[in-house]
Protein backbone atom coordinates (compact mmCIF):
# COMPACT_ATOMS: atom_id res chain seq x y z
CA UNK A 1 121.92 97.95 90.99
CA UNK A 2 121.94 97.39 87.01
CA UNK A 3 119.33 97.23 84.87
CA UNK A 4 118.29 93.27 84.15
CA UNK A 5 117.08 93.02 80.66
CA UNK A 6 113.67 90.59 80.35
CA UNK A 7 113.86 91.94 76.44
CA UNK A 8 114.73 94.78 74.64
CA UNK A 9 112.32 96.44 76.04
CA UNK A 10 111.53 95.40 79.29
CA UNK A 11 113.92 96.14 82.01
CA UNK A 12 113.91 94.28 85.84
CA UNK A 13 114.79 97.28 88.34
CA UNK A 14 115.66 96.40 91.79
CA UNK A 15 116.73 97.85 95.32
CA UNK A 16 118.16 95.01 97.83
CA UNK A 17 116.81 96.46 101.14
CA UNK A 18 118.77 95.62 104.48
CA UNK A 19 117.23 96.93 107.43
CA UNK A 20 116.21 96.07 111.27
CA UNK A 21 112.66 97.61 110.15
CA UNK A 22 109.79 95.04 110.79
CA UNK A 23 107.95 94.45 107.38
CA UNK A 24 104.90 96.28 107.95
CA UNK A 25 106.09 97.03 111.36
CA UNK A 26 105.01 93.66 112.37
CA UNK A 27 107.29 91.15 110.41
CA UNK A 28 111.32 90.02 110.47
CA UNK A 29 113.50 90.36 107.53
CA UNK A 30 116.39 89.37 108.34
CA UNK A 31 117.40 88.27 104.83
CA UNK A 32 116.37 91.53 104.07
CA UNK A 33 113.72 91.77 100.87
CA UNK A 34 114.12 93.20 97.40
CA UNK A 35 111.76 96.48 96.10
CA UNK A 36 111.50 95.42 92.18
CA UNK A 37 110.24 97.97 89.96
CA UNK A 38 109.84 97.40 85.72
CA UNK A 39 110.65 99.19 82.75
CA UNK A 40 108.91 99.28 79.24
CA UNK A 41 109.71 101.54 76.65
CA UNK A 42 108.14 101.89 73.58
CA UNK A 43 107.53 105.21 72.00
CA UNK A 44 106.41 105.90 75.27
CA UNK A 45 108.12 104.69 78.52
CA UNK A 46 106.36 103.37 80.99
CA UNK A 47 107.48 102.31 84.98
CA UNK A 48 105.57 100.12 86.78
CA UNK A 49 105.36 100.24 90.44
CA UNK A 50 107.47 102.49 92.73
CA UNK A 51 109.84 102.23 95.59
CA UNK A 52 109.57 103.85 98.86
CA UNK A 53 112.47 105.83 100.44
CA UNK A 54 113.96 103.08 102.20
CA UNK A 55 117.57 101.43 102.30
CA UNK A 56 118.83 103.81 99.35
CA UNK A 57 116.21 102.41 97.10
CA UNK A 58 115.24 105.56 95.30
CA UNK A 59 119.01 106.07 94.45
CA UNK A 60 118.84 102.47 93.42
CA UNK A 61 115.97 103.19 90.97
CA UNK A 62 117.68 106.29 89.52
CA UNK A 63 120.86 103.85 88.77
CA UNK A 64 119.17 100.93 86.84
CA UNK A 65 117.36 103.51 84.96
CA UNK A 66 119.97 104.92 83.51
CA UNK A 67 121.30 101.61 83.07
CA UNK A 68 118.53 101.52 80.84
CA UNK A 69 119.23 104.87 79.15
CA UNK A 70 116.47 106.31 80.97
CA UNK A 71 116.41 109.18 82.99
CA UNK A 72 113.56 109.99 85.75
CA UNK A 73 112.02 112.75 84.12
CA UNK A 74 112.19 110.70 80.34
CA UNK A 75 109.10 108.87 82.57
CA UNK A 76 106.07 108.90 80.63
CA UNK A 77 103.48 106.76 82.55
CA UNK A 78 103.99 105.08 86.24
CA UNK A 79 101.56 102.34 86.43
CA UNK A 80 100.81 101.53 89.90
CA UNK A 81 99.31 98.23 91.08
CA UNK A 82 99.08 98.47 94.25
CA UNK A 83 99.31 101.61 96.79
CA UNK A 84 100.95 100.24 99.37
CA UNK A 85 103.75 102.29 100.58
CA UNK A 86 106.51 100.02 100.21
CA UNK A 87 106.05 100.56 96.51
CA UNK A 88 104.43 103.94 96.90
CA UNK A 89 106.22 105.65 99.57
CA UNK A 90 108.67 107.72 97.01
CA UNK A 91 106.05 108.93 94.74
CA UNK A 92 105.32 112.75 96.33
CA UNK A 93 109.20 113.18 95.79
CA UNK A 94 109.32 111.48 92.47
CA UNK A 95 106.35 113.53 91.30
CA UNK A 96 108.22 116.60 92.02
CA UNK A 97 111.21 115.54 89.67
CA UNK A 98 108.78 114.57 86.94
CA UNK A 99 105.54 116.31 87.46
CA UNK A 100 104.70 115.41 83.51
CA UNK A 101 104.33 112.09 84.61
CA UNK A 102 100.53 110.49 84.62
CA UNK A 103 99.95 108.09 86.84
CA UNK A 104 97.56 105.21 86.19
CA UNK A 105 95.88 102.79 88.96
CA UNK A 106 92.80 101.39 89.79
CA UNK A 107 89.81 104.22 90.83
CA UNK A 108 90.42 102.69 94.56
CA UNK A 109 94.03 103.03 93.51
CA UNK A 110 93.12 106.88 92.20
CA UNK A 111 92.01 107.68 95.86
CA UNK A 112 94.43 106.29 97.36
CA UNK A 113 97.02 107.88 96.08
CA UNK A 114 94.62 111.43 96.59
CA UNK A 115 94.69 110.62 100.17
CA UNK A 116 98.45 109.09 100.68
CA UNK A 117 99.98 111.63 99.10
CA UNK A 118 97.95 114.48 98.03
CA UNK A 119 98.68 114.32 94.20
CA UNK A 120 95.27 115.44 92.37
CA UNK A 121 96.32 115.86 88.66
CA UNK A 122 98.00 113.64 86.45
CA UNK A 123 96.14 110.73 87.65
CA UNK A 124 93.69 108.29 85.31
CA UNK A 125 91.76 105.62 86.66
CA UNK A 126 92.17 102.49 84.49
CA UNK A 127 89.47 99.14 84.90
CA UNK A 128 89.69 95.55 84.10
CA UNK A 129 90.84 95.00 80.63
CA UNK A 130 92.16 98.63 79.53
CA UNK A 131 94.96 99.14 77.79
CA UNK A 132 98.03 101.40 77.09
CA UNK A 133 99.82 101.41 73.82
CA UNK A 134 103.24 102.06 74.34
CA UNK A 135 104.09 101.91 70.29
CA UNK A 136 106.10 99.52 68.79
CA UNK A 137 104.53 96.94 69.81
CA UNK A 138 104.31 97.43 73.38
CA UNK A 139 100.89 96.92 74.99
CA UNK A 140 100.17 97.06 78.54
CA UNK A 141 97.01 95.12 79.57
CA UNK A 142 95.37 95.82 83.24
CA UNK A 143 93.53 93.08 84.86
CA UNK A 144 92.02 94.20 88.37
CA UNK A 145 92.93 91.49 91.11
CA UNK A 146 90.98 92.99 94.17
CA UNK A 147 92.23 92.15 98.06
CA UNK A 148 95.14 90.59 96.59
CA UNK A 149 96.22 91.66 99.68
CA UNK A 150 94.66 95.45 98.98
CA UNK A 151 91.42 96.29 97.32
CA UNK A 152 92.50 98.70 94.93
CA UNK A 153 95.34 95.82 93.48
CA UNK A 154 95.29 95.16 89.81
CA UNK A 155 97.89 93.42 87.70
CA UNK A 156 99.51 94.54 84.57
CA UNK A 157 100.16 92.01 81.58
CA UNK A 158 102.30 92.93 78.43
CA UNK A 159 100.95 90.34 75.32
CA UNK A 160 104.24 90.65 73.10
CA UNK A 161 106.56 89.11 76.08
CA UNK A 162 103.96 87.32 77.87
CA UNK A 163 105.04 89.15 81.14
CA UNK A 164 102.99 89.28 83.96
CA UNK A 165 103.68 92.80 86.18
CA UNK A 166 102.16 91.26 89.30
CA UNK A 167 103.20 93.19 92.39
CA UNK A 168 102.67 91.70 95.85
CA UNK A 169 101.14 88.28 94.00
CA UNK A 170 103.79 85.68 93.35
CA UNK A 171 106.30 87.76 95.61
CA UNK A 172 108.60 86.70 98.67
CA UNK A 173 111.12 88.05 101.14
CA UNK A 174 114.74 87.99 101.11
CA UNK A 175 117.37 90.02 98.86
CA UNK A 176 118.55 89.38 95.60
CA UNK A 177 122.15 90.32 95.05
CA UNK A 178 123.39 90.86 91.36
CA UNK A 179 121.26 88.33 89.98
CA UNK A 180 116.98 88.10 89.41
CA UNK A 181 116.33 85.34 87.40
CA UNK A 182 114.61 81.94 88.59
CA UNK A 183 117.58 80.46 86.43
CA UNK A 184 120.45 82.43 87.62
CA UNK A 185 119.95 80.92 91.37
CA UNK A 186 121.38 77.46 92.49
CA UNK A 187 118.50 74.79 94.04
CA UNK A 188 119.57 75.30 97.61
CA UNK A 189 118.82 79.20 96.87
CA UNK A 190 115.42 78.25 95.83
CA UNK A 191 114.77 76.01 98.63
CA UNK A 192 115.54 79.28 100.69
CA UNK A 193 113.39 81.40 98.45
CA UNK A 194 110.44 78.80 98.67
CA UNK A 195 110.49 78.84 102.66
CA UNK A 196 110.34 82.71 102.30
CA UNK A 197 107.50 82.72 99.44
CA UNK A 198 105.68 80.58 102.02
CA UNK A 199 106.39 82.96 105.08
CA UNK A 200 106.03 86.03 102.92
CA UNK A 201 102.35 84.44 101.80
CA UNK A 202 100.91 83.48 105.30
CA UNK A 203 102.51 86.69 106.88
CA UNK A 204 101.01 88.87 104.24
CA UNK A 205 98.61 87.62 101.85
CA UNK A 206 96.83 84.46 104.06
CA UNK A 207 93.52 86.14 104.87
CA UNK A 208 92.63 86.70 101.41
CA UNK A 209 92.87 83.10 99.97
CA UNK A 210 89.65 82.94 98.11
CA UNK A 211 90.75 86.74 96.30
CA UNK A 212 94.41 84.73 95.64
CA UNK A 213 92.74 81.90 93.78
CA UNK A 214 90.31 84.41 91.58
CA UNK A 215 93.34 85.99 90.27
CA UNK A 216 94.99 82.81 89.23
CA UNK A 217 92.00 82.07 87.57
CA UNK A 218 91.60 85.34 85.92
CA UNK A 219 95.61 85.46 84.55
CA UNK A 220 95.92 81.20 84.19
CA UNK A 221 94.91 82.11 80.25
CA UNK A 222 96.97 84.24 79.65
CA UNK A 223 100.19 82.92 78.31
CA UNK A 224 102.40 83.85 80.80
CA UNK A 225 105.72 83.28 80.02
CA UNK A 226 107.39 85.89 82.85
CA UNK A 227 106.59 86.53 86.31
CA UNK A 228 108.03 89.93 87.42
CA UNK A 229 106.54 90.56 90.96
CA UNK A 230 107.47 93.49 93.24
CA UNK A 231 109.32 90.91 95.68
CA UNK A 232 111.48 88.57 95.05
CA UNK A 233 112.56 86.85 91.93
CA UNK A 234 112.11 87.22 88.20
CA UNK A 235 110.18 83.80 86.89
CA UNK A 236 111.13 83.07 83.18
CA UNK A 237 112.37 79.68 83.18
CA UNK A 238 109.78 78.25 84.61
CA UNK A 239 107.10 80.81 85.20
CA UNK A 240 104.04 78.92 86.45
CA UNK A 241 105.69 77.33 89.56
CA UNK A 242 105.39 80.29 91.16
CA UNK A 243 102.16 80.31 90.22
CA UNK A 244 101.50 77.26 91.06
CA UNK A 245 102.84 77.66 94.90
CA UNK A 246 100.47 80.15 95.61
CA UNK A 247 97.85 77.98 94.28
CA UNK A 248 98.81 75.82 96.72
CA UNK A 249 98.78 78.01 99.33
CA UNK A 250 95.79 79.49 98.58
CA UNK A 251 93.92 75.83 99.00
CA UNK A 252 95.75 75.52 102.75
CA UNK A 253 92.55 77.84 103.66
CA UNK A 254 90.09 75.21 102.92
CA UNK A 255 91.83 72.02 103.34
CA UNK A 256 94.61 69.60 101.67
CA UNK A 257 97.47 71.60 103.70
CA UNK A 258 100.39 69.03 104.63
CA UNK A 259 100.00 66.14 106.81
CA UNK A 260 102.32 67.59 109.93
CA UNK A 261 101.56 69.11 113.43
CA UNK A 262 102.76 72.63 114.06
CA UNK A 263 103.92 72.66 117.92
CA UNK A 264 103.66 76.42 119.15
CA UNK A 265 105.08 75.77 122.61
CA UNK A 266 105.75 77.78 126.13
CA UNK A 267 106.69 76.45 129.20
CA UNK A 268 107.42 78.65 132.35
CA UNK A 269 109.87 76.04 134.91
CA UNK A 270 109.91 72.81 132.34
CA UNK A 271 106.39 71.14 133.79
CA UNK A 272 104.64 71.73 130.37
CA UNK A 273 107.63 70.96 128.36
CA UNK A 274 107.93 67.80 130.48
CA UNK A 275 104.19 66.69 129.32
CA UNK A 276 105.18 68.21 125.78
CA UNK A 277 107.59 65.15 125.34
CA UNK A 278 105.58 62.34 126.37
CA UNK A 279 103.19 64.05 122.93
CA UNK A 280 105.85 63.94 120.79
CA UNK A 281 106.57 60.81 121.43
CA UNK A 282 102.63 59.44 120.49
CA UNK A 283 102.97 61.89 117.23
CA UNK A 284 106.18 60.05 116.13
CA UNK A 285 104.98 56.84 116.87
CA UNK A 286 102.50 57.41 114.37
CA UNK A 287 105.51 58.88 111.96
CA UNK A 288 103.81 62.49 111.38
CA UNK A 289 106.19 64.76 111.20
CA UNK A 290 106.25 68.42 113.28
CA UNK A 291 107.99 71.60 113.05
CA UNK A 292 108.54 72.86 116.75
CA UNK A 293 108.18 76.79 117.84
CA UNK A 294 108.91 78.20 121.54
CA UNK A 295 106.80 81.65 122.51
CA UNK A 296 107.63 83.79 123.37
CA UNK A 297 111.54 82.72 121.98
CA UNK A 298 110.64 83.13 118.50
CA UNK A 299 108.81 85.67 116.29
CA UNK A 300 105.03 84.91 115.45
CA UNK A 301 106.77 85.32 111.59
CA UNK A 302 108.12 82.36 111.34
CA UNK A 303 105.25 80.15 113.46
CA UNK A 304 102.60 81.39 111.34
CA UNK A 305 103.72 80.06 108.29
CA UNK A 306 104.17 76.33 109.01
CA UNK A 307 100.85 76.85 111.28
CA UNK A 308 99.28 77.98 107.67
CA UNK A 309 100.77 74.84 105.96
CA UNK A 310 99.95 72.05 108.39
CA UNK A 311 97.11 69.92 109.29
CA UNK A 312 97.49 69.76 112.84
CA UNK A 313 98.13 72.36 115.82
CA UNK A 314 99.52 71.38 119.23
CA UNK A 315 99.25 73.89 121.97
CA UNK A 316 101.27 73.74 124.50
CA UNK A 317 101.26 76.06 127.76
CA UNK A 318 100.98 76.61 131.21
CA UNK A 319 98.44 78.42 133.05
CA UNK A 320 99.38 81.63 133.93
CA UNK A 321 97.83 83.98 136.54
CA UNK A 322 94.33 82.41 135.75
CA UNK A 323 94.58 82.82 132.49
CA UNK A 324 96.64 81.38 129.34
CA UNK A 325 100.31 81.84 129.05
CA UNK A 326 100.68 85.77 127.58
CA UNK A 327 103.19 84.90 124.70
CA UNK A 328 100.29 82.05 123.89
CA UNK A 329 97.51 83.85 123.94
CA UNK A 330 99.14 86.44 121.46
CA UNK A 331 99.93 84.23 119.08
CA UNK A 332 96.40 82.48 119.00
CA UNK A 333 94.87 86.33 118.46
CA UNK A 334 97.37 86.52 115.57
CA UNK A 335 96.33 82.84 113.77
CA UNK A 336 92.97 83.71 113.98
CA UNK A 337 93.26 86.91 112.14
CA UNK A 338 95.09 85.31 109.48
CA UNK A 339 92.64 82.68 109.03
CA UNK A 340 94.22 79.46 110.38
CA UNK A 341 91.32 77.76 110.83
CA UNK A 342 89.57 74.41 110.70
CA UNK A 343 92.69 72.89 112.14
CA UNK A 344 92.65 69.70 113.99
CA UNK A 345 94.01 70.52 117.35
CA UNK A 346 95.24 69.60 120.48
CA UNK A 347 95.97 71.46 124.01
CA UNK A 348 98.28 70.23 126.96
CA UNK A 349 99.70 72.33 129.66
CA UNK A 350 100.72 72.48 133.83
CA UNK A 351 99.16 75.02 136.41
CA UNK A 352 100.46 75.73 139.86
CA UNK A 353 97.90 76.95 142.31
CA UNK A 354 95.20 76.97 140.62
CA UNK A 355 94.02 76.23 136.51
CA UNK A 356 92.20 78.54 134.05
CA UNK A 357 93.92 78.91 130.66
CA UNK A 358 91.77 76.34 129.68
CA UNK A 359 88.73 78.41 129.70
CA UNK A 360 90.75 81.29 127.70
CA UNK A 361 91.71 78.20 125.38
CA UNK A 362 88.51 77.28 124.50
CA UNK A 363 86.89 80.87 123.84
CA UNK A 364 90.20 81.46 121.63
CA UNK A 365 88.75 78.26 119.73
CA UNK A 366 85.54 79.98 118.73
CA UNK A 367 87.40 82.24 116.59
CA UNK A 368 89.57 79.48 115.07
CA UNK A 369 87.33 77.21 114.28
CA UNK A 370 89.31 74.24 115.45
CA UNK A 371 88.34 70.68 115.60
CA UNK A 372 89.94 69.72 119.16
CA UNK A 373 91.06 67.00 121.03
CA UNK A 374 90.17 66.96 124.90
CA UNK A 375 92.95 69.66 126.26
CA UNK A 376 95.06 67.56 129.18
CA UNK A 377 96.02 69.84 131.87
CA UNK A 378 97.97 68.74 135.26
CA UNK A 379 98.66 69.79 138.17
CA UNK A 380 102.79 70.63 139.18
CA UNK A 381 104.88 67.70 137.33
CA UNK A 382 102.86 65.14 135.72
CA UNK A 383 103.05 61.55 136.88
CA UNK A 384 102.84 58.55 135.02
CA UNK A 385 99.07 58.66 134.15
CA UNK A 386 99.47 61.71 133.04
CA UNK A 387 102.50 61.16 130.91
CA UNK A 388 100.40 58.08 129.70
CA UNK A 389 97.56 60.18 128.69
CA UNK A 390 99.62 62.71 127.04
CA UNK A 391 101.21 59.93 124.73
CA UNK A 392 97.75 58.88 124.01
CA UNK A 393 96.48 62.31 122.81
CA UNK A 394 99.63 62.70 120.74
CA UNK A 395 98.73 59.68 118.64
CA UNK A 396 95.40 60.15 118.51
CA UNK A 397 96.17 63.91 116.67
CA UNK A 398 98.96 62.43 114.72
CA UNK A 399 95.75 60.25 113.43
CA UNK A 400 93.59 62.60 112.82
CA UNK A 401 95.78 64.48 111.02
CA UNK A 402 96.51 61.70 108.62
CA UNK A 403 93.04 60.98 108.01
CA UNK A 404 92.28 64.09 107.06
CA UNK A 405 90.89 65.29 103.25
């Protein structure tokens, strides 16, 4: 990959990586995601943030440098934001081909990278507000940005270019390609990079909403005129929208998310998916729209992030062995760790022999916080009451959700 110039003396370095590997082991990329890493050179040359050994990204790295007339060991200072190994996972190896290098981070960041990789010299803890001099003119300014996802993250700020080094904040998945410029992509690209920002965000960053909206608060003043995260595209032509979307995602944890329903359905012989209709038909008749998701069919990725943006949640899902539908009860464990709560809610679903995922239901709810609806549950294939009732309940969410703050 080349070396993308942000100024004369900044540098955008990036590795498209391909790969059936889950993000984190736990997430799909099937669009693949991009490993950015940034060069500054003043008298002194400085790289900030790292690559792990993944897709050919280290060979990657090695090629924009010298794109940048800049060879590996020519390294004076590797800033690291955030320890993490996607962005960490090279650094034993790199260490070894430049072991002048010093490597700055955070004091949790300092420890971290004692007990990752079992570097000890070299290493100086930097705090909020410090600063490295790079000469001529190049300043690098580190703000600390806490549980933004990891506690040891900071964020790294260069005054002269008003570019903000910001690692996982601001970032998203998917590959780049040739080009990594907000302006260099077409608006049916960003429409696919926005979906991703907002999957990459409620995969990866949703649980620490209140840290997300202390950062943008701490960096708002700043000037920013670039956003150069660690995933994801290069914001100069319009900088703050980026900013600005995870501002807005940040909120969804306390309210004013987006006046939809999020249907997370199962359905084991078509009996729940039956009773599932006669809902959607009350939700549209109240014109909310819904995004629709079948468990076990598709991956918890994908759910949780229009689960994270919407108002409303409608369970659907059949008893199963006394208890609720497996692929169901999974993915309510995994909204509930990422902090999808205070949802307005609603639960339908068939048994056969006997009921019981409604008691399974309502113990998941103590976790989630939910405000719900009465669940309706039926026995075999509903009838006409119970297709009545259902349409009832459907509207009456669709509603709530409206009314809602």
């Amino acid at each position: 990959m080349k070396a993308h110039k942000i100024n004369d003396s900044i540098y955008a370095l990036h590795a498209d990586v391909r790969t059936e590997d889950l993000f984190e082991g736990i997430w799909p990329i099937p669009d693949g995601v991009s490993l950015n890493s940034y060069l500054v050179k003043g008298d002194k040359v400085a790289l900030i943030d790292l690559v792990r050994d993944w897709g050919g990204a280290p060979a990657a790295l090695e090629a924009g440098l010298s794109q940048a007339g800049v060879k590996l060991a020519d390294v004076d200072y590797l800033v690291l934001n955030h320890l993490e190994p996607d962005h960490t996972g090279w650094l034993a190896d790199y260490r070894r081909l430049n072991p002048k290098v010093k490597i700055l981070a955070t004091a949790k960041g300092v420890a971290l990278v004692k007990s990752f990789y079992k570097v000890e010299d070299g290493l100086q803890a930097v705090k909020d507000g410090d600063e490295l001099d790079l000469g001529k003119g190049m300043v690098l300014k580190f703000i600390e940005a806490p549980n933004v996802h990891w506690p040891e993250t900071m964020v790294t700020f260069e005054p002269s270019s008003g570019t903000l080094f910001s690692c996982d904040a601001f970032g998203s998945f998917g590959m780049l390609g040739d080009r990594v410029f907000d302006d260099e992509f077409s608006s049916l690209e960003h429409e696919r990079f926005e979906s991703e920002a907002l999957r990459y965000y409620a995969n990866i960053v949703s649980s620490f909403g209140a840290f997300v909206k202390k950062a943008i608060d701490k960096v708002s003043g700043l000037g920013i005129k670039v956003v150069a995260p660690s995933h994801g595209m290069v914001w100069r032509r319009e900088p703050m929208k980026i900013v600005q979307r995870y501002a807005k995602y940040a909120s969804y944890l306390d309210g004013g998310r987006e006046k939809e329903v999020c249907v997370i359905w199962g359905s084991m012989y078509g009996n729940t998916e039956i009773g599932l209709k006669a809902v959607l038909e009350g939700i549209e008749s109240e014109g909310v729209p819904f995004s629709m998701h079948r468990v076990p069919n598709e991956d918890l990725s994908y759910i949780l992030a229009d689960a994270y943006k919407s108002e409303g949640i409608l369970v659907a899902m059949p008893t199963y062995e006394y208890k609720m539908f497996p692929p169901m009860a999974y993915a309510l464990d995994i909204l509930a760790r990422k902090h999808v709560k205070g949802r307005s809610a609603l639960r339908i679903g068939s048994w056969g022999w006997v009921g019981g995922a409604e008691k399974e239901y309502e113990e998941a709810l103590q976790g989630l916080k939910w405000d719900p609806l009465p669940s309706v549950e039926w026995a075999g294939v509903p009838d006409d009451a119970v297709l009545a009732r259902l349409r009832s309940s459907g509207a009456e969410l669709a509603r709530k959700v409206k009314a809602a703050k």
